[in-house]
N, C-alpha and C. Protein backbone atom coordinates (compact mmCIF):
# COMPACT_ATOMS: atom_id res chain seq x y z
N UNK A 1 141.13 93.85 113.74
CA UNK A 1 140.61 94.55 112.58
C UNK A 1 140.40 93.54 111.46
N UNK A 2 139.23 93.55 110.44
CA UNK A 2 138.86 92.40 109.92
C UNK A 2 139.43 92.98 108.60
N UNK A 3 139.56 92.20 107.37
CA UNK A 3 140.42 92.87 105.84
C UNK A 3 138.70 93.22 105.56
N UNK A 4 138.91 94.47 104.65
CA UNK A 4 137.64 94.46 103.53
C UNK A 4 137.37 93.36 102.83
N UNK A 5 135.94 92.93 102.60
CA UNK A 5 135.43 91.87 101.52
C UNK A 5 135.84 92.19 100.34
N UNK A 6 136.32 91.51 99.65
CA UNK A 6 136.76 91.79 98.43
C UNK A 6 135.30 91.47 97.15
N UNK A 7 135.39 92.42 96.34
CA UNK A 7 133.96 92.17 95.52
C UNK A 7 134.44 91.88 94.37
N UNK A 8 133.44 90.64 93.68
CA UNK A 8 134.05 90.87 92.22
C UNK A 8 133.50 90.93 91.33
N UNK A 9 133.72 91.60 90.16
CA UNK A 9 132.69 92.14 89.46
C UNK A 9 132.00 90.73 88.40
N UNK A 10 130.99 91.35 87.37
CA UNK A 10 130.80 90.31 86.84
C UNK A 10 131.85 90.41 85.81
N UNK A 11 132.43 88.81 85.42
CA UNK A 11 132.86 88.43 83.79
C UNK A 11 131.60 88.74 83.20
N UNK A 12 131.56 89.17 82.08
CA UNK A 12 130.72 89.26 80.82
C UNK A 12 130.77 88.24 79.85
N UNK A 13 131.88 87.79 79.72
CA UNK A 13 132.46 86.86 79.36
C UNK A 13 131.47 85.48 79.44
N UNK A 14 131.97 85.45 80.96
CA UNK A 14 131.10 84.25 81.85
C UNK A 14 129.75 84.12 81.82
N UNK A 15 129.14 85.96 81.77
CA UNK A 15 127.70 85.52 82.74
C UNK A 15 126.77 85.04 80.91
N UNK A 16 127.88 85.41 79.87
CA UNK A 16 127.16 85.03 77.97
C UNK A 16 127.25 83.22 78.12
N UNK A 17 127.85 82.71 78.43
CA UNK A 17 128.03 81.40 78.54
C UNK A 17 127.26 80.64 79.74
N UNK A 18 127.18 81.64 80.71
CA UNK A 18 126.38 81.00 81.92
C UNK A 18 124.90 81.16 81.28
N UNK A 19 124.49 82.07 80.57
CA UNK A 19 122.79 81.77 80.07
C UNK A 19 122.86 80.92 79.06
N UNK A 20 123.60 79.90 78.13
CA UNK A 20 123.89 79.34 77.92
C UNK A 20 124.38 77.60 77.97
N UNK A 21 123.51 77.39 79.44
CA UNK A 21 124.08 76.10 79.75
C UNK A 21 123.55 75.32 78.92
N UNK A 22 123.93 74.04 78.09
CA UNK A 22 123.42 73.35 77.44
C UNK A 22 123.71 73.63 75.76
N UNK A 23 124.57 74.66 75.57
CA UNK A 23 124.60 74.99 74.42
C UNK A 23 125.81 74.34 73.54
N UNK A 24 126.26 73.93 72.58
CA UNK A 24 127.08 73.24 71.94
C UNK A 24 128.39 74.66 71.99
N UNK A 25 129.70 74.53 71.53
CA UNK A 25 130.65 75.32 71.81
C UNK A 25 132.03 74.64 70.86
N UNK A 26 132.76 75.40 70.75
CA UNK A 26 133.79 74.58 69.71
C UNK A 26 134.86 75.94 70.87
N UNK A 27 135.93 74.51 70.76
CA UNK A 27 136.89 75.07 71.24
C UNK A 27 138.14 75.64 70.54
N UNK A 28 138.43 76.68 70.71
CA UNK A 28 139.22 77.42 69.83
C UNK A 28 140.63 78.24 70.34
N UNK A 29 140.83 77.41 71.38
CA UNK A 29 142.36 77.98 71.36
C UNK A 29 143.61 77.06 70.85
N UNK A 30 144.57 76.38 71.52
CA UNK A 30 146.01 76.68 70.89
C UNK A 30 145.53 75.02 70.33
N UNK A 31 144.83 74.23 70.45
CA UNK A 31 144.69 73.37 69.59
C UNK A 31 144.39 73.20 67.93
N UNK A 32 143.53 74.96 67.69
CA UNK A 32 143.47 74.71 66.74
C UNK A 32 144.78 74.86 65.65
N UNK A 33 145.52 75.96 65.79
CA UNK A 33 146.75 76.15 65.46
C UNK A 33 147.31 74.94 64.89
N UNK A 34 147.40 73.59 65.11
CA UNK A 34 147.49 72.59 64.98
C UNK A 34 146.57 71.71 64.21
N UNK A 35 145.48 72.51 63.53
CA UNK A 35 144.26 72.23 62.74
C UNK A 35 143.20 71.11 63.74
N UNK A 36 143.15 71.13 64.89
CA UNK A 36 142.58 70.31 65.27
C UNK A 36 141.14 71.11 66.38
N UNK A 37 140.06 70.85 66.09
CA UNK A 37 138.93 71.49 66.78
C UNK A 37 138.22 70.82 67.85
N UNK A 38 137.92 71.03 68.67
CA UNK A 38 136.90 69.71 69.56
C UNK A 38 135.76 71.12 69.87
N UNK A 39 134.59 69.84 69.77
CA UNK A 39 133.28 70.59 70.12
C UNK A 39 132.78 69.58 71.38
N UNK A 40 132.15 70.68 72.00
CA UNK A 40 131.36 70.09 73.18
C UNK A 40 130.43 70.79 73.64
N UNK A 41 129.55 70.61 75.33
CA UNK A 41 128.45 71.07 75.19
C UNK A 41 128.54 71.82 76.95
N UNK A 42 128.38 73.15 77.29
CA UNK A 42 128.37 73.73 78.52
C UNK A 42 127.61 72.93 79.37
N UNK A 43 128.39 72.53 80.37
CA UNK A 43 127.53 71.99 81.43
C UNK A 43 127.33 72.89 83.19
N UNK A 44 128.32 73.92 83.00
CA UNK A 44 128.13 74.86 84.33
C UNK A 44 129.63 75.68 83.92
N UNK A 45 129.03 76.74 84.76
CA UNK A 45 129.80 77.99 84.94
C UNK A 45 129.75 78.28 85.57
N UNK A 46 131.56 78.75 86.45
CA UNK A 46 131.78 79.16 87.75
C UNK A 46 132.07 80.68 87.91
N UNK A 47 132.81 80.88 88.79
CA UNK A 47 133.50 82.97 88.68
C UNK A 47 134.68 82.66 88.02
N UNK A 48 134.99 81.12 87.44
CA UNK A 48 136.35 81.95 86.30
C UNK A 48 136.49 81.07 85.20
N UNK A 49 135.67 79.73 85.02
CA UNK A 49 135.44 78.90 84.09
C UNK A 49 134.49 78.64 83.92
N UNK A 50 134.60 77.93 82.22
CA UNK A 50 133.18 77.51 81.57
C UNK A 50 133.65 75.64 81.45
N UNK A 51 132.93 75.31 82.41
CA UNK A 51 133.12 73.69 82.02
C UNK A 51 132.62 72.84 81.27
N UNK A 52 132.98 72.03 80.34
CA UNK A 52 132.53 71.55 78.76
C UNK A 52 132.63 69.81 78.86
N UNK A 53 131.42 69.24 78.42
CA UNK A 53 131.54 68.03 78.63
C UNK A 53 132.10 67.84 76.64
N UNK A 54 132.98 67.60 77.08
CA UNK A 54 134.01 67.19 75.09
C UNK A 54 133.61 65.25 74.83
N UNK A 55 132.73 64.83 75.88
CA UNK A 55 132.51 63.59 75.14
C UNK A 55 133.59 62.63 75.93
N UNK A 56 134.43 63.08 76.40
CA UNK A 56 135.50 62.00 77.03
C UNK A 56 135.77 62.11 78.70
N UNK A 57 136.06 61.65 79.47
CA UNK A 57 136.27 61.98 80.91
C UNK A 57 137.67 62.87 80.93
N UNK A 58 137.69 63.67 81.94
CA UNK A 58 138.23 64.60 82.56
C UNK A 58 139.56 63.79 83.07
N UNK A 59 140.81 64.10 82.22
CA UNK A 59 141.98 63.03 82.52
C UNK A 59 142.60 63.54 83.64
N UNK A 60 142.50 64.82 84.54
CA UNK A 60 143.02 65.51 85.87
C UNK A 60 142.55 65.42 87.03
N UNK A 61 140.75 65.42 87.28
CA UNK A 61 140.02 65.08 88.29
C UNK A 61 138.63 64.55 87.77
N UNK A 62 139.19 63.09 87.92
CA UNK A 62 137.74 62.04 87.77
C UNK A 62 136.81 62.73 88.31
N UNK A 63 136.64 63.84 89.68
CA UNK A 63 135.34 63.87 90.10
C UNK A 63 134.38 64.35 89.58
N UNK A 64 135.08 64.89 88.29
CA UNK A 64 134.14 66.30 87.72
C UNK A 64 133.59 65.10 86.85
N UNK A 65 134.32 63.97 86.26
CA UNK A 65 133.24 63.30 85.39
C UNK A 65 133.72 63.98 83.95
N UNK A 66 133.04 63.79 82.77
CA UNK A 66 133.29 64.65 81.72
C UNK A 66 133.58 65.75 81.53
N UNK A 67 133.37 66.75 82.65
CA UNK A 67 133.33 68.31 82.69
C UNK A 67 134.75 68.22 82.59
N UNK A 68 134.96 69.43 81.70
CA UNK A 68 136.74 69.93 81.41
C UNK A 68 136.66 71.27 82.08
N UNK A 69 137.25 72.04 82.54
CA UNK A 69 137.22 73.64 82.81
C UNK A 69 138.02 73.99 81.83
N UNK A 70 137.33 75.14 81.17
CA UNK A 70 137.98 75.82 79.76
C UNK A 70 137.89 77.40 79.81
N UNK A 71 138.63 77.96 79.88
CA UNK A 71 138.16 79.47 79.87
C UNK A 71 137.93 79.77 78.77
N UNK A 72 137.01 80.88 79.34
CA UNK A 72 135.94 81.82 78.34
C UNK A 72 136.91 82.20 76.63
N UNK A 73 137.85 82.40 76.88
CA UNK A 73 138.51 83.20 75.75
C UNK A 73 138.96 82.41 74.31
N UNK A 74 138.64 80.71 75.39
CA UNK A 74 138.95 80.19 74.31
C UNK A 74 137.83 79.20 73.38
N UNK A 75 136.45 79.92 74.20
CA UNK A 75 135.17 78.72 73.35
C UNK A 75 134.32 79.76 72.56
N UNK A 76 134.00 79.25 71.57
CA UNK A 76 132.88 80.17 71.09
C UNK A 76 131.52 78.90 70.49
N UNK A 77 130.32 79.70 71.09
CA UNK A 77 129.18 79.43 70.62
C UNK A 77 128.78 78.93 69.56
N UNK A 78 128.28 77.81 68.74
CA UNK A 78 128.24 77.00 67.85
C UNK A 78 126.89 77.74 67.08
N UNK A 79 125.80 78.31 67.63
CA UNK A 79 124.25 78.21 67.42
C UNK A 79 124.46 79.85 67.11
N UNK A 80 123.88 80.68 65.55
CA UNK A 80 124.07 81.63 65.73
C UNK A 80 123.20 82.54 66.25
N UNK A 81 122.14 81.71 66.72
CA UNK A 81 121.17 82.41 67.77
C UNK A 81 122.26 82.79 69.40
N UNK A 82 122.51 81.92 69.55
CA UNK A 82 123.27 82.22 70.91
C UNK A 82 124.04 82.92 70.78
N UNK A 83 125.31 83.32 69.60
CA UNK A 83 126.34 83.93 69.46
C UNK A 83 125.99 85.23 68.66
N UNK A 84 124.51 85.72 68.69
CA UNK A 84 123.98 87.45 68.56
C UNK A 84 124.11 87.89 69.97
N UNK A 85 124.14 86.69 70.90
CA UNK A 85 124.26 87.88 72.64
C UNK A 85 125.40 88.41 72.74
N UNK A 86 126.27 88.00 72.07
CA UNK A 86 128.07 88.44 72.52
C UNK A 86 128.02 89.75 72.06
C-alpha cells in the first residue's frame, strides 16, 4: 500500500517575493533589535525560503555563493511599488 502524496499549499508569503526576483529587500528580523539592518537583493525562491544575495558569501554553504536563505517573515520589500502587492 503506497502513503498518500502529500500536497502543499501555496505560501503567500513566498509566491509575493517569488514575483519579485530581483527586487532589493531589507532584512528585518532579530538583527534589527540590535539597531543593525542589512539590505539585499532576491535571487530565488523555494517552498520555504527567500534567498538574498546581502553582498557577502554565504558563511554555511559556499555552494550557494552569495545566496543566504532567509524566511519570508523576516524581509520586507524596499520599492513601494512592490510592497502595494502584500
Amino acid at each position: 500500500m503506497r502513503k498518500p502524496t502529500r500536497t502543499r499549499r501555496a505560501n503567500r508569503a513566498l509566491e509575493i517575493f517569488r514575483h519579485h526576483i530581483g527586487a532589493r529587500v531589507t532584512f528585518t528580523g532579530l538583527a534589527v533589535e540590535r539597531g543593525v539592518t542589512e539590505h539585499g537583493v532576491i535571487v530565488d525562491v523555494d517552498h520555504r525560503m527567500v534567498y538574498v544575495d546581502y553582498g557577502y558569501p554565504n558563511p554555511i554553504c559556499a555552494e550557494l555563493g552569495n545566496a543566504i536563505p532567509t524566511h519570508s517573515s523576516n524581509l520586507r520589500l524596499e520599492t513601494t511599488i512592490a510592497a502595494a502587492d502584500i
